[in-house]
C-alpha atoms as a PDB file:
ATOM      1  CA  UNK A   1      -2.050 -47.871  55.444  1.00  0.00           C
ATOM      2  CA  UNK A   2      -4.050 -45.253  56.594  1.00  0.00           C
ATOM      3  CA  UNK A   3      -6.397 -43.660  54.894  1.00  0.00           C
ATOM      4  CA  UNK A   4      -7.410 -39.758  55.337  1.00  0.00           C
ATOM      5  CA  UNK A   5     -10.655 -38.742  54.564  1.00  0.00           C
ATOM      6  CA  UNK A   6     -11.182 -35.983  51.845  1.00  0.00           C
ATOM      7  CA  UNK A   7     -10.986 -32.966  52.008  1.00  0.00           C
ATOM      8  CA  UNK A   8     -14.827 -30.929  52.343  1.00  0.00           C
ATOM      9  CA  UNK A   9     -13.365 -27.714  50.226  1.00  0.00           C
ATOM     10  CA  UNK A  10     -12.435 -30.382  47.070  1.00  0.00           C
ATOM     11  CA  UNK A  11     -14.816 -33.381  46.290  1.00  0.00           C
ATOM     12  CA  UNK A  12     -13.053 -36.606  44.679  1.00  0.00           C
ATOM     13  CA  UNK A  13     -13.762 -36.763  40.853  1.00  0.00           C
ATOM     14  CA  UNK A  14     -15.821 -39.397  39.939  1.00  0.00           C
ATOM     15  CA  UNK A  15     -16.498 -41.400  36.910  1.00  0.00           C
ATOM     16  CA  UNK A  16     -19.841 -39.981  34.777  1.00  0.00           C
ATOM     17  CA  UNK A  17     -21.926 -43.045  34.281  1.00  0.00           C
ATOM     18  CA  UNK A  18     -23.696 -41.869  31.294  1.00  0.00           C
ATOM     19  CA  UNK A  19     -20.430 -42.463  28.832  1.00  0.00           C
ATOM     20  CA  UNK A  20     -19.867 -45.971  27.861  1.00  0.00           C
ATOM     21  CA  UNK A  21     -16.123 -47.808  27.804  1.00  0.00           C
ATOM     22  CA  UNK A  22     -14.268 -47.060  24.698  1.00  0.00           C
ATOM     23  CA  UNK A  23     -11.750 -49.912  23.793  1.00  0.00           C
ATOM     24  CA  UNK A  24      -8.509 -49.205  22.498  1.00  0.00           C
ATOM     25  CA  UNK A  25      -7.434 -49.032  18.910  1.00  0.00           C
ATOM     26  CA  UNK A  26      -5.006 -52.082  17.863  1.00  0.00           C
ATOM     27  CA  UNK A  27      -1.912 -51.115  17.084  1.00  0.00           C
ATOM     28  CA  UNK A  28      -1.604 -50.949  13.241  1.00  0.00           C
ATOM     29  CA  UNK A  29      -5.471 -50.901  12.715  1.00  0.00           C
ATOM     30  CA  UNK A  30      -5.367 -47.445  11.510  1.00  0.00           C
ATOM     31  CA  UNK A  31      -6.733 -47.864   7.625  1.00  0.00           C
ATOM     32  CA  UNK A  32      -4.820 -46.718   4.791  1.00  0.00           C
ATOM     33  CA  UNK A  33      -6.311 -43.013   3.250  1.00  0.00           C
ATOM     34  CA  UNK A  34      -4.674 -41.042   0.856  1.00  0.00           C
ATOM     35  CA  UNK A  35      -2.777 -37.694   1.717  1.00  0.00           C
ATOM     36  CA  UNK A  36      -4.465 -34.466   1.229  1.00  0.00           C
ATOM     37  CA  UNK A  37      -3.822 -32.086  -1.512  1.00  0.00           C
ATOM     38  CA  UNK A  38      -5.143 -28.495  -0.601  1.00  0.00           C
ATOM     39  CA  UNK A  39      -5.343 -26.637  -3.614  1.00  0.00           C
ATOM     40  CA  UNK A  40      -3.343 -23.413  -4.511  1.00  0.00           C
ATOM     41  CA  UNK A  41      -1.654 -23.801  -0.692  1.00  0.00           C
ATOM     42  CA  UNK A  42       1.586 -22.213  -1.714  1.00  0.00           C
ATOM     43  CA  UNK A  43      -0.196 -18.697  -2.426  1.00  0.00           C
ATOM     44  CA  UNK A  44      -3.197 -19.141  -0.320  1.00  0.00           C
ATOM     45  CA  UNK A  45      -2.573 -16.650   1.857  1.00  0.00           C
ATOM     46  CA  UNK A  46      -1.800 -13.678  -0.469  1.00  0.00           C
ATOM     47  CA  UNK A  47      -4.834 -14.645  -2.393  1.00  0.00           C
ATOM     48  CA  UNK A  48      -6.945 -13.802   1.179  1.00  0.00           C
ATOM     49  CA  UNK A  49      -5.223 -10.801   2.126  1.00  0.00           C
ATOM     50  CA  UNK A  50      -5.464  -9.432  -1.480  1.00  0.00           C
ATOM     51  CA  UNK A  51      -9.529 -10.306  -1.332  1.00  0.00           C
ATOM     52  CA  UNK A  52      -9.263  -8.524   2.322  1.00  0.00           C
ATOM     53  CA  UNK A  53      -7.860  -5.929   0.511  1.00  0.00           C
ATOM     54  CA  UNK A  54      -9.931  -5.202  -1.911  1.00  0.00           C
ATOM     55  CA  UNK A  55     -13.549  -5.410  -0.225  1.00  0.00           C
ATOM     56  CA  UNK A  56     -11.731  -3.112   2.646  1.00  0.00           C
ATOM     57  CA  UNK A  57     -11.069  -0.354  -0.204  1.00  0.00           C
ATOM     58  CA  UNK A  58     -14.966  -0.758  -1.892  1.00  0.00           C
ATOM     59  CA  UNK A  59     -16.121  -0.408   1.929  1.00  0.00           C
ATOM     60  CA  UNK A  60     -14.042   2.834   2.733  1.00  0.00           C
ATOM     61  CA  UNK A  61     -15.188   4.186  -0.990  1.00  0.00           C
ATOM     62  CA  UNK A  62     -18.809   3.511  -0.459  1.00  0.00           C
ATOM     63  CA  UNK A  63     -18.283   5.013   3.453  1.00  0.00           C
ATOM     64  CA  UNK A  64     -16.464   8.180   1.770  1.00  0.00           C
ATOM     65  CA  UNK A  65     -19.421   8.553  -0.898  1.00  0.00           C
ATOM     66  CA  UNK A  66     -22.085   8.116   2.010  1.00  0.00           C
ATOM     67  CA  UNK A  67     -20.167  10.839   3.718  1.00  0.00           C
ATOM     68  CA  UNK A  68     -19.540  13.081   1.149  1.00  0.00           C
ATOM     69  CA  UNK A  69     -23.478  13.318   0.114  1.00  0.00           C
ATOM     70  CA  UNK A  70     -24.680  13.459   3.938  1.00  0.00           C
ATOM     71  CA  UNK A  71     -22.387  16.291   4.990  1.00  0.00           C
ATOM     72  CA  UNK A  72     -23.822  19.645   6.442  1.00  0.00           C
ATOM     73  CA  UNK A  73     -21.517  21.299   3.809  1.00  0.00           C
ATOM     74  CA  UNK A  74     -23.404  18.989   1.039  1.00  0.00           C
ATOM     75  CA  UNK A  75     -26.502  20.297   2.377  1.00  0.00           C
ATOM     76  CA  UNK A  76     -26.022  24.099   2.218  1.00  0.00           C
ATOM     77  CA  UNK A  77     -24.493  24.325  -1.111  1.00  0.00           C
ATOM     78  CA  UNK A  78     -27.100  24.117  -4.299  1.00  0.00           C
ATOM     79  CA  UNK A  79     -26.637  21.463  -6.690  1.00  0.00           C
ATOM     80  CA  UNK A  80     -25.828  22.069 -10.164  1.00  0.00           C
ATOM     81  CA  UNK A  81     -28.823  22.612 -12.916  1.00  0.00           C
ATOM     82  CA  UNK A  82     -28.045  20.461 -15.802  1.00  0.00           C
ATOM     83  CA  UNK A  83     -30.144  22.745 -17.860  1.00  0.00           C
ATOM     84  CA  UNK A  84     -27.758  24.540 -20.587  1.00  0.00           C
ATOM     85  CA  UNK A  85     -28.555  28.194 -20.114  1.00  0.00           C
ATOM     86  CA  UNK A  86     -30.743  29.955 -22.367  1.00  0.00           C
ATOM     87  CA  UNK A  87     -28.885  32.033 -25.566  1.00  0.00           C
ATOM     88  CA  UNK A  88     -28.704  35.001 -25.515  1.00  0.00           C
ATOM     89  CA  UNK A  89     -29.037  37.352 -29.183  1.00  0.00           C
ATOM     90  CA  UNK A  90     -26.497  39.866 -29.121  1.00  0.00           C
ATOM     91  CA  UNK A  91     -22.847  40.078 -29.694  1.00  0.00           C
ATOM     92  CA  UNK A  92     -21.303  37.365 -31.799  1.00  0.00           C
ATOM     93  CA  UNK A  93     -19.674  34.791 -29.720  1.00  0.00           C
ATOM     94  CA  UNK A  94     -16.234  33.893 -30.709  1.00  0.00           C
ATOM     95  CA  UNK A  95     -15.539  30.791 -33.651  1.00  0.00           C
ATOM     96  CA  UNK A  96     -14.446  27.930 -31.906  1.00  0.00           C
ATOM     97  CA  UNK A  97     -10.693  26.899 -32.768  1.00  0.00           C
ATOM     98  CA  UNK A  98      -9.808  24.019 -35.036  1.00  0.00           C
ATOM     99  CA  UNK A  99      -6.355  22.296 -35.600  1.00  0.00           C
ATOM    100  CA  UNK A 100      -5.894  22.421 -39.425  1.00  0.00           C
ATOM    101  CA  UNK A 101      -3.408  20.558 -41.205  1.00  0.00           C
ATOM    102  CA  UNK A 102      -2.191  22.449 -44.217  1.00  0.00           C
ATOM    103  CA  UNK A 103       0.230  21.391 -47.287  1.00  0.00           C
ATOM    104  CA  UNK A 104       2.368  24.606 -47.940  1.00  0.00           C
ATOM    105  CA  UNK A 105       4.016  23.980 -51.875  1.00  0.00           C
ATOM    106  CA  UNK A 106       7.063  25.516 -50.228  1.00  0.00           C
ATOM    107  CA  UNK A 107       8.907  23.206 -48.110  1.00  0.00           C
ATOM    108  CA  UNK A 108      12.142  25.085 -47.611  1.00  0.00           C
ATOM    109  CA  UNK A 109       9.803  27.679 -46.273  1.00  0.00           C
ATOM    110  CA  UNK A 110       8.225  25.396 -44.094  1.00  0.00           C
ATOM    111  CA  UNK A 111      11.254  24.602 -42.355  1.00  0.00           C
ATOM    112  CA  UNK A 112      11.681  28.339 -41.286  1.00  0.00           C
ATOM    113  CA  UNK A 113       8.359  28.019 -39.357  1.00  0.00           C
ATOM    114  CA  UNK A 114       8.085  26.804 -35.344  1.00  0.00           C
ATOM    115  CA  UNK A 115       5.342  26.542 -32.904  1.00  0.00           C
ATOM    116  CA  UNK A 116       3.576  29.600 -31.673  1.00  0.00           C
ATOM    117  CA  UNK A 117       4.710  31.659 -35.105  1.00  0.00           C
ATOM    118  CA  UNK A 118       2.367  33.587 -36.743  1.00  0.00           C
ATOM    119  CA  UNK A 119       1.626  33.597 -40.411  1.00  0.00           C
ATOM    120  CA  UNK A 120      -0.920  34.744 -43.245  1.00  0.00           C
ATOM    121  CA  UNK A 121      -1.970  31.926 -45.381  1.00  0.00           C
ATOM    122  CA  UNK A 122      -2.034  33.053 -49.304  1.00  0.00           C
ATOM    123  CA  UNK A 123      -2.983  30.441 -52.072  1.00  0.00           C
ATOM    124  CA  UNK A 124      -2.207  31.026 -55.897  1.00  0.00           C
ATOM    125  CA  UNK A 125      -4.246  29.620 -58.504  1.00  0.00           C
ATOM    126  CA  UNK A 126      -2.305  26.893 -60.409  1.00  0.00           C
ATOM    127  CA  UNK A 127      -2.019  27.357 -64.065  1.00  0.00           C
ATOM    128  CA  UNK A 128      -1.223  25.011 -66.790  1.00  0.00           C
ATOM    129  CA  UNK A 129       1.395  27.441 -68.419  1.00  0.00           C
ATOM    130  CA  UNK A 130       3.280  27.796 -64.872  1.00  0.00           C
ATOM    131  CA  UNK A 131       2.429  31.381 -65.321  1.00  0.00           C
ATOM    132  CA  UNK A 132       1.392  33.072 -61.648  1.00  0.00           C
ATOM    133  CA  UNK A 133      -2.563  33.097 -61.273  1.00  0.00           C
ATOM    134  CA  UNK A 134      -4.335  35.266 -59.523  1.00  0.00           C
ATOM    135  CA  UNK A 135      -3.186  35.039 -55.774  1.00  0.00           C
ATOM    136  CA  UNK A 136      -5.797  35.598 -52.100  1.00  0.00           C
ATOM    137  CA  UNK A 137      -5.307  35.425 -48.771  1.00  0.00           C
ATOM    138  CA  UNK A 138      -7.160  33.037 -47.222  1.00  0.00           C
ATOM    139  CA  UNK A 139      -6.310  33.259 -43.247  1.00  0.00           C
ATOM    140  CA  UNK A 140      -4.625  35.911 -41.338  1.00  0.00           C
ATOM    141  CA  UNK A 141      -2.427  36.219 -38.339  1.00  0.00           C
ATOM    142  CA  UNK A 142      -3.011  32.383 -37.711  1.00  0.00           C
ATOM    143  CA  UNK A 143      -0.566  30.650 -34.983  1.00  0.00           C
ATOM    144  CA  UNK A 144       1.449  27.649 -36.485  1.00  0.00           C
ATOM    145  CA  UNK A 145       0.883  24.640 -33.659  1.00  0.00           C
ATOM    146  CA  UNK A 146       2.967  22.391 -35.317  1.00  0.00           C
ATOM    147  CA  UNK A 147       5.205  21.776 -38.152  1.00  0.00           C
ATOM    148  CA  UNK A 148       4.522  17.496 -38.671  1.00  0.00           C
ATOM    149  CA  UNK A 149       6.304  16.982 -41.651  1.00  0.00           C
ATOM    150  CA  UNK A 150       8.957  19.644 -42.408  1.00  0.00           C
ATOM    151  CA  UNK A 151      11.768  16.719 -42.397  1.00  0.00           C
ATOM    152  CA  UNK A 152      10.395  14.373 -44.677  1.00  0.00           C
ATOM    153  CA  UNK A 153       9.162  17.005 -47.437  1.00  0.00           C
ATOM    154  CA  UNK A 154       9.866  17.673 -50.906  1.00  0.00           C
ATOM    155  CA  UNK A 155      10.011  20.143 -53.517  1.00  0.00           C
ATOM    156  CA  UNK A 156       6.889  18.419 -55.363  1.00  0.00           C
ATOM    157  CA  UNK A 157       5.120  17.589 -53.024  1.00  0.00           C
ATOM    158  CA  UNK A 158       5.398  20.432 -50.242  1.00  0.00           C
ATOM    159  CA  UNK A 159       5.286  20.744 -46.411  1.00  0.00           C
ATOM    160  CA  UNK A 160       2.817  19.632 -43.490  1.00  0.00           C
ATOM    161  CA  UNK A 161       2.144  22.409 -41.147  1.00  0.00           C
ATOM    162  CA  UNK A 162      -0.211  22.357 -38.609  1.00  0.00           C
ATOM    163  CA  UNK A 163      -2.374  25.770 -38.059  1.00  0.00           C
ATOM    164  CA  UNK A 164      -4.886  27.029 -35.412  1.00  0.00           C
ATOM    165  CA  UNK A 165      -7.600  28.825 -37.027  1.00  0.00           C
ATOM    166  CA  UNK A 166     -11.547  29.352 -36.538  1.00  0.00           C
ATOM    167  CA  UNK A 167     -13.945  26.304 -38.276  1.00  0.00           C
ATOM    168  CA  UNK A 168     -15.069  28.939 -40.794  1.00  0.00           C
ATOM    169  CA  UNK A 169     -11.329  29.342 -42.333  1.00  0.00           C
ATOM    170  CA  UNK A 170     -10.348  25.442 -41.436  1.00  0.00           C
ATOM    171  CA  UNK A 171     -12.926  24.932 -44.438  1.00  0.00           C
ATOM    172  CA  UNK A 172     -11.738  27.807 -46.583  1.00  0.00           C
ATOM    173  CA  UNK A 173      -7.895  26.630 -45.984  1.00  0.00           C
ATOM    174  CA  UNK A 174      -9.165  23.182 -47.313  1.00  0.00           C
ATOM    175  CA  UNK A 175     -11.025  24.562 -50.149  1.00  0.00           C
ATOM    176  CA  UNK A 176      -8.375  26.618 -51.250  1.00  0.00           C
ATOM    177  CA  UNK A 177      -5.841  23.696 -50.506  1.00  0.00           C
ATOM    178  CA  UNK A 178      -7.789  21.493 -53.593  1.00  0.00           C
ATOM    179  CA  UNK A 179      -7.673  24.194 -56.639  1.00  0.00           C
ATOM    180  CA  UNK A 180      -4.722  25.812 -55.281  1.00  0.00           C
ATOM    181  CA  UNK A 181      -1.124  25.882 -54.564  1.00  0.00           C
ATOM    182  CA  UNK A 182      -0.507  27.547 -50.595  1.00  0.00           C
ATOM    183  CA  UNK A 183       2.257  29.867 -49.398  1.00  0.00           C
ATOM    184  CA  UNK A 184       2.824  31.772 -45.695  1.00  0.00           C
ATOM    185  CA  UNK A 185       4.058  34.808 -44.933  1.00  0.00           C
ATOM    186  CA  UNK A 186       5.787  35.206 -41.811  1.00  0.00           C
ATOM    187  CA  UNK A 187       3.384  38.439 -39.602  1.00  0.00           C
END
């Protein structure tokens, strides 16, 4: 047998003498270990990708907010005072609307009534006798929001109806509603 000499271009590997023999295992001599139970493995992966999820939308909502305040836009416009503006004496502002639930002694006339009519409220003192008492009107042209218990009313007892008026006649309406019995009038 001939041998050729190697090759200058690709050197013959050769064995590093720093790494001591390793003997082989012995067949069977692997010890006995119990198997491992990763926890939660079935759904492990939605569980990342929904914690992926949610740090990537705080990130884009911090990045939006950084942007929105540092814009050249942001810049140029004033910011709001928070200072309520000074009143002014003069002309009355208008009295701010109130929901006020009234109990009208006439149901059946109740039931005639829808949202967005308009009515004049008039209460009638109540007298012992059943004789007619003096009679007021306590709100005008008032708009009927709702009409809550029309259904479910009696004769006795009256009717629910639900009226938009200024805070001023909300506590009139109520007054009146304790000492008196209430009526509407169609406007």
């Amino acid at each position: 047998m001939s041998t050729t000499p190697a090759s200058p271009a690709s050197p013959a590997p050769r064995p590093l003498p720093y790494l001591p023999p390793v003997p082989a295992p012995e067949p069977g001599g692997v010890p006995f270990f119990p198997p491992l139970r990763v926890r939660g493995g079935r759904h492990g992966l939605r569980r990342a990708m929904r914690r992926r999820r949610r740090a990537m939308a705080a990130g884009l909502a911090v990045t939006a907010a950084a942007l929105a305040v540092s814009s050249p836009q942001a810049a140029e416009r004033p910011h709001p005072v928070a200072a309520p503006a000074p009143r002014e004496r003069g002309p009355a502002r208008p009295a701010a609307v109130v929901s006020a639930p009234v109990r009208i002694a006439d149901a059946e006339t109740v039931r005639l009534l829808r949202p967005g009519d308009r009515v004049d409220v008039i209460a009638a003192a109540n007298s012992p006798s059943g004789g007619g008492g003096e009679a007021h009107v306590v709100a005008t042209d008032v708009r009927v929001m709702g009409v809550p218990g029309a259904r479910g009313a009696s004769a006795e007892t009256g009717a629910l109806v639900l009226l938009a008026v200024p805070r001023e006649t909300a506590t009139a309406l109520a007054r009146a509603g304790t000492t008196s019995r209430l009526a509407v009038t169609l406007c």
